[in-house]
C-alpha atoms as a PDB file:
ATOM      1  CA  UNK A   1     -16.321 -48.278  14.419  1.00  0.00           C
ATOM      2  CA  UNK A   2     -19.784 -46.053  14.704  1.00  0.00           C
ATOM      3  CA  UNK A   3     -20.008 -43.350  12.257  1.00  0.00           C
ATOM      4  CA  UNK A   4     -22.288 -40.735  12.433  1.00  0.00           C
ATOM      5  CA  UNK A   5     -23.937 -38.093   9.389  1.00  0.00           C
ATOM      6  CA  UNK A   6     -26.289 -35.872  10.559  1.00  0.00           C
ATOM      7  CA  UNK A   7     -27.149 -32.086  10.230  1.00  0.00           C
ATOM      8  CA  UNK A   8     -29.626 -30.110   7.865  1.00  0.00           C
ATOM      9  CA  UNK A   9     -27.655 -30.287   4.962  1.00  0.00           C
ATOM     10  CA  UNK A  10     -27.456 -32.402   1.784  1.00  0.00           C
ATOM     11  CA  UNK A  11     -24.910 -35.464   1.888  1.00  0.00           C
ATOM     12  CA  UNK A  12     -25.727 -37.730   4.854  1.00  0.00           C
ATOM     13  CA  UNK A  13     -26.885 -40.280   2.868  1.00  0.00           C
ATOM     14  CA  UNK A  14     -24.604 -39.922   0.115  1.00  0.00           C
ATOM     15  CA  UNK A  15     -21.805 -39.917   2.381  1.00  0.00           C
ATOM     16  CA  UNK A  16     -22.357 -42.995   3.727  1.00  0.00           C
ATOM     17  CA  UNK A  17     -23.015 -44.860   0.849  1.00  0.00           C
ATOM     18  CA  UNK A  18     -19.799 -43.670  -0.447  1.00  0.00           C
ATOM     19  CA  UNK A  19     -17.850 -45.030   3.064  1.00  0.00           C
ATOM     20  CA  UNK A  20     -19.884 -48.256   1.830  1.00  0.00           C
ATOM     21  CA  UNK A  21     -18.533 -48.026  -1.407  1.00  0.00           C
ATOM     22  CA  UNK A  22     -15.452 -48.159  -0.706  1.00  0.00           C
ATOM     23  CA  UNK A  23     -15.825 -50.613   1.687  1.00  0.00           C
ATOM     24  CA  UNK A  24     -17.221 -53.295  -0.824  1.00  0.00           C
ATOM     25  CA  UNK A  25     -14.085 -52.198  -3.016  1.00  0.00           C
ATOM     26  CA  UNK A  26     -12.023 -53.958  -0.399  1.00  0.00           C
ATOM     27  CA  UNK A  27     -14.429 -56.972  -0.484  1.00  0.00           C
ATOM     28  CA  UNK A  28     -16.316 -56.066   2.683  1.00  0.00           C
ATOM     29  CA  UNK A  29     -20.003 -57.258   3.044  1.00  0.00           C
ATOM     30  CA  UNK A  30     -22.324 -54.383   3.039  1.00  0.00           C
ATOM     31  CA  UNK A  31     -25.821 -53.959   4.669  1.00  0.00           C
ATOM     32  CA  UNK A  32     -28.162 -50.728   3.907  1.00  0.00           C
ATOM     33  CA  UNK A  33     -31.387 -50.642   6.158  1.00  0.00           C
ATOM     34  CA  UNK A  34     -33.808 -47.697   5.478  1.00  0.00           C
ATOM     35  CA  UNK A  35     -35.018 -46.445   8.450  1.00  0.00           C
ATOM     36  CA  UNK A  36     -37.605 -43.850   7.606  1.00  0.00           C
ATOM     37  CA  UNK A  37     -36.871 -44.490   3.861  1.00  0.00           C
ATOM     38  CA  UNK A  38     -38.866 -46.827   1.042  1.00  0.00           C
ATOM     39  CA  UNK A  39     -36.423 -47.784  -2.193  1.00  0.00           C
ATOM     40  CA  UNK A  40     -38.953 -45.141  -4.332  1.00  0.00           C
ATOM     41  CA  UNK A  41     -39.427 -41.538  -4.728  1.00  0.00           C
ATOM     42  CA  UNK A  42     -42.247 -40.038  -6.789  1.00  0.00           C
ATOM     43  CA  UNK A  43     -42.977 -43.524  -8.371  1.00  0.00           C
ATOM     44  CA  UNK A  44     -39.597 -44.561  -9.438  1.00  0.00           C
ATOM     45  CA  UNK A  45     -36.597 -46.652  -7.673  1.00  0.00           C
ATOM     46  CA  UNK A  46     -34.162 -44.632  -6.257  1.00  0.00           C
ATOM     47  CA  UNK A  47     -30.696 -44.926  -8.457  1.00  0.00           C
ATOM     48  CA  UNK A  48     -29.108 -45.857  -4.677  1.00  0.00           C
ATOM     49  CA  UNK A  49     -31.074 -48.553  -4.522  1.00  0.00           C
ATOM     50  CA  UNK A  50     -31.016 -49.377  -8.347  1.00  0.00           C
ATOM     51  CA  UNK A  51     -26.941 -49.370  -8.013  1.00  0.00           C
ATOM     52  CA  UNK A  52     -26.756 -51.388  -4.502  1.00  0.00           C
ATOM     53  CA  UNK A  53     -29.151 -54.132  -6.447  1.00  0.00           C
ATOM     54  CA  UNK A  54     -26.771 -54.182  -9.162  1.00  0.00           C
ATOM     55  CA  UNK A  55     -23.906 -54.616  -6.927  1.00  0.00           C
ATOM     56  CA  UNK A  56     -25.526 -57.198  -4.690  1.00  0.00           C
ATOM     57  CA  UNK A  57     -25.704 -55.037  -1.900  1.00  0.00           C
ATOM     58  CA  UNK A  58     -28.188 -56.189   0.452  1.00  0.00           C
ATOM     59  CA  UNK A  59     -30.691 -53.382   1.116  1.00  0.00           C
ATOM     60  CA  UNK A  60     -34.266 -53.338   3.752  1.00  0.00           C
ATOM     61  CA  UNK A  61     -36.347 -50.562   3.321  1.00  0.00           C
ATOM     62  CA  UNK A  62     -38.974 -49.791   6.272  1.00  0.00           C
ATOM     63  CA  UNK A  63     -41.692 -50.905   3.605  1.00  0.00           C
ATOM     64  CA  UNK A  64     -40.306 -54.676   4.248  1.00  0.00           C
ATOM     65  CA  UNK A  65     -39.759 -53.928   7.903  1.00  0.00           C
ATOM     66  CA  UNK A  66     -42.954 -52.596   9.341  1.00  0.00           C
ATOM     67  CA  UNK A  67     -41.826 -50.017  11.650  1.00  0.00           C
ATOM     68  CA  UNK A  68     -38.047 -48.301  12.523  1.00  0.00           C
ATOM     69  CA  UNK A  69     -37.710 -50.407  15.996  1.00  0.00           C
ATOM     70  CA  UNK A  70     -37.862 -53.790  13.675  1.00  0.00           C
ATOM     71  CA  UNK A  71     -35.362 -52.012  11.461  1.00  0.00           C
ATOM     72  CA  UNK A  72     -33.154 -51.179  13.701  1.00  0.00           C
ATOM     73  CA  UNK A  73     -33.435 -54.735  15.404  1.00  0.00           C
ATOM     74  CA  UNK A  74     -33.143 -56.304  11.999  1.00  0.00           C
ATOM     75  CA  UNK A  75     -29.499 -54.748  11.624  1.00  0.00           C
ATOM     76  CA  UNK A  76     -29.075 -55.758  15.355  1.00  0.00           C
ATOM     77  CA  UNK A  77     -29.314 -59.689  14.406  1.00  0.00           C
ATOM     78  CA  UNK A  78     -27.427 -59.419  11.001  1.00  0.00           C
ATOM     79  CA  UNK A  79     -24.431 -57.616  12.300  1.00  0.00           C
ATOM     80  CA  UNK A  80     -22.795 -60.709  12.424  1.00  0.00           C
ATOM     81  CA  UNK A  81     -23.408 -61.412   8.799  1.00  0.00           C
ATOM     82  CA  UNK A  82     -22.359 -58.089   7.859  1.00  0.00           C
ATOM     83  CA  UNK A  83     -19.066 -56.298   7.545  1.00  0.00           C
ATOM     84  CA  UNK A  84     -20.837 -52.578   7.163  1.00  0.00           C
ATOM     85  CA  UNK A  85     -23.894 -51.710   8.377  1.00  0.00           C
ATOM     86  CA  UNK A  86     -25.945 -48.535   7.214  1.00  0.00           C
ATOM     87  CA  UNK A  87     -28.851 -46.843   8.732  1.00  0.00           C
ATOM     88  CA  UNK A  88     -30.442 -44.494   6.712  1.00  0.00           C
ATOM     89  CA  UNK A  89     -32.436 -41.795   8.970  1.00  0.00           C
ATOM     90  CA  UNK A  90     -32.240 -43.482  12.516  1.00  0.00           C
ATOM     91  CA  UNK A  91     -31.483 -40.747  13.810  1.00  0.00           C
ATOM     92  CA  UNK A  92     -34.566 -39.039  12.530  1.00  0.00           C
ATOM     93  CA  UNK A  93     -36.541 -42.075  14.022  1.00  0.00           C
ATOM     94  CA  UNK A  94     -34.796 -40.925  17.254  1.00  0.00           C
ATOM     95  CA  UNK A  95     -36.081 -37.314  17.019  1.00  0.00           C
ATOM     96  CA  UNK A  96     -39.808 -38.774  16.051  1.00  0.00           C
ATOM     97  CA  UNK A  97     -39.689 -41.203  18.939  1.00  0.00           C
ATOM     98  CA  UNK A  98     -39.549 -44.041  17.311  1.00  0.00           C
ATOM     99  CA  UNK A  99     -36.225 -45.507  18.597  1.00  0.00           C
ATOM    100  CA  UNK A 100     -34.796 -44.530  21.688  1.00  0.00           C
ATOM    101  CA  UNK A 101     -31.055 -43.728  22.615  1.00  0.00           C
ATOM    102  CA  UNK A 102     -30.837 -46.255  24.519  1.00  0.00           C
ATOM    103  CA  UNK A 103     -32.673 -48.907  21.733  1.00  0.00           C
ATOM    104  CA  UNK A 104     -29.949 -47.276  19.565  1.00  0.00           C
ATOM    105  CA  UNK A 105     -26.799 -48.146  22.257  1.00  0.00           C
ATOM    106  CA  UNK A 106     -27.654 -51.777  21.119  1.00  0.00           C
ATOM    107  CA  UNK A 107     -25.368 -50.917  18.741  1.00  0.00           C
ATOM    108  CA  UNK A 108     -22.668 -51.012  20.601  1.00  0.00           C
ATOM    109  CA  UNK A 109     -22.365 -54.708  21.025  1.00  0.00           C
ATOM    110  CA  UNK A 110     -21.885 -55.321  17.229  1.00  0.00           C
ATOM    111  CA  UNK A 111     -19.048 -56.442  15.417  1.00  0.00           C
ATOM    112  CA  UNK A 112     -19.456 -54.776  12.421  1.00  0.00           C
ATOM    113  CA  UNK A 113     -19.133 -51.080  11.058  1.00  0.00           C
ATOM    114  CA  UNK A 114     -22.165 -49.006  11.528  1.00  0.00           C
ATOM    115  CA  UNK A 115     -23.137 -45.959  10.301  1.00  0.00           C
ATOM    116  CA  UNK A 116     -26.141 -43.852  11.088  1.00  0.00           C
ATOM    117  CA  UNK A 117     -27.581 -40.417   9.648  1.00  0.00           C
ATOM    118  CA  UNK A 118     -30.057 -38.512  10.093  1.00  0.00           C
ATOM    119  CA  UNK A 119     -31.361 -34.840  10.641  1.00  0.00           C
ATOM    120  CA  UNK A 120     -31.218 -34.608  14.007  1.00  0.00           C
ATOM    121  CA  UNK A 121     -28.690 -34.769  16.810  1.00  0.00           C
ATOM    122  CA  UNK A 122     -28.201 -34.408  20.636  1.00  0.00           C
ATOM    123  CA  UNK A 123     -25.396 -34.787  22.317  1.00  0.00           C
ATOM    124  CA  UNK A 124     -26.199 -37.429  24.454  1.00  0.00           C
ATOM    125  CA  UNK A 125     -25.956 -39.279  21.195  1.00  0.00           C
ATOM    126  CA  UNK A 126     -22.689 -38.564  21.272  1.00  0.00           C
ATOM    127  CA  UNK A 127     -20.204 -41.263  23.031  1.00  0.00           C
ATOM    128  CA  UNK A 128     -22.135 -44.089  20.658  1.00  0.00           C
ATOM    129  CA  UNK A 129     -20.396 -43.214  17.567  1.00  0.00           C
ATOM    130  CA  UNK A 130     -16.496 -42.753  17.401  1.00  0.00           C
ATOM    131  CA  UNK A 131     -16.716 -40.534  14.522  1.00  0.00           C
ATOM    132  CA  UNK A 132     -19.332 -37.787  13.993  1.00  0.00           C
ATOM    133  CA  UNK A 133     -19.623 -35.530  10.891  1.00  0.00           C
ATOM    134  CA  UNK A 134     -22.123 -32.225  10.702  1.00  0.00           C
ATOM    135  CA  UNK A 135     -23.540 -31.586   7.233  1.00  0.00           C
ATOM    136  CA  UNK A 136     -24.873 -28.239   6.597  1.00  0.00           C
ATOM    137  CA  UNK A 137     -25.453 -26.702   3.007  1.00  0.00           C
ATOM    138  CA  UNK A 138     -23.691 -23.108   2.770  1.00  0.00           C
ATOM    139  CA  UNK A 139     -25.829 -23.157  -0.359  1.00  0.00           C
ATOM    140  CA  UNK A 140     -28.408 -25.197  -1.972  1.00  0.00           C
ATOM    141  CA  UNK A 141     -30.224 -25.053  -5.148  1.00  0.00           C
ATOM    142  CA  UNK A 142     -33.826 -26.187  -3.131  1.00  0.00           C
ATOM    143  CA  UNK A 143     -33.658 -22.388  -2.069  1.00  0.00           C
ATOM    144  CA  UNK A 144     -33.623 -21.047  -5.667  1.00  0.00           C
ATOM    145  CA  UNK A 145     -36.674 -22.923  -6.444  1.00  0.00           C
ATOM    146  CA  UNK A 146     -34.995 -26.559  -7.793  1.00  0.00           C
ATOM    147  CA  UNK A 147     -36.491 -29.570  -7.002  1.00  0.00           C
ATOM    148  CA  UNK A 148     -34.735 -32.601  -6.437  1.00  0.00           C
ATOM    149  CA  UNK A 149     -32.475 -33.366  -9.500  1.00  0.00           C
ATOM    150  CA  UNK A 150     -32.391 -37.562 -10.835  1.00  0.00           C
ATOM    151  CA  UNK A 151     -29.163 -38.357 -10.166  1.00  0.00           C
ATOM    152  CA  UNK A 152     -28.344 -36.154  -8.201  1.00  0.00           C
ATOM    153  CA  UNK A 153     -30.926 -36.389  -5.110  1.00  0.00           C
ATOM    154  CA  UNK A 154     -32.524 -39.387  -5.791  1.00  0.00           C
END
């Protein structure tokens, strides 16, 4: 299956490391590849990537891969290995012009899971993924002047 989180709101991220989550509960063999993302934000590790290295998760950040078309063709060749397959932001990379839609329907060929988020979405994107999920805060405490909370955010 192809999963899709996208939309403006918080969660995209967190929502597929949750499908992940429970994924590896049922012994499945997770993959997280960053995208757009490193593993750090204002100098520190992220605690996503701090719990996936616990776990022995196996997690690529676009810091190790140079650039989101290697990324993306990095999950390409390990989908074998690889039960679950995230990519964080490719569909932002999409949007920038960094992967195209048609780089992207590589991942139709794969055997295993994938899921992609990201901010952006057209519907062309749309008969890729089998299940597709908008995110869009109601409310959000960025608009009353909060930054982004440890543990919460990052």
């Amino acid at each position: 299956m192809r999963l899709a989180f996208h939309g403006p709101g918080k969660g995209k991220t967190t929502a597929a490391l949750g499908t992940a989550l429970r994924a590896y509960g049922h012994g499945m063999r997770i993959l997280y590849v960053g995208v757009m993302k490193t593993p750090y934000y204002m100098g520190e590790e992220v605690g996503e990537y701090k719990a996936m290295k616990r776990l022995g998760i196996d997690a690529v950040y676009l810091t190790e891969l140079k650039s989101p078309k290697s990324a993306l063709q990095y999950a390409v060749d390990a989908a074998g290995r690889y039960d679950v397959i995230i990519l964080d932001e490719v569909l932002y990379a999409i949007r920038q012009g960094l992967i195209s839609r048609d780089e992207l329907k590589k991942l139709e060929g794969v055997e295993s899971h994938v899921i992609a988020t990201g901010n952006y979405w057209h519907p062309s994107l749309r008969d890729i993924f089998h299940l597709i999920t908008r995110l869009d805060a109601e409310k959000h405490y960025y608009n009353l002047g909060n930054k982004a909370i440890k543990g919460l955010d990052w």
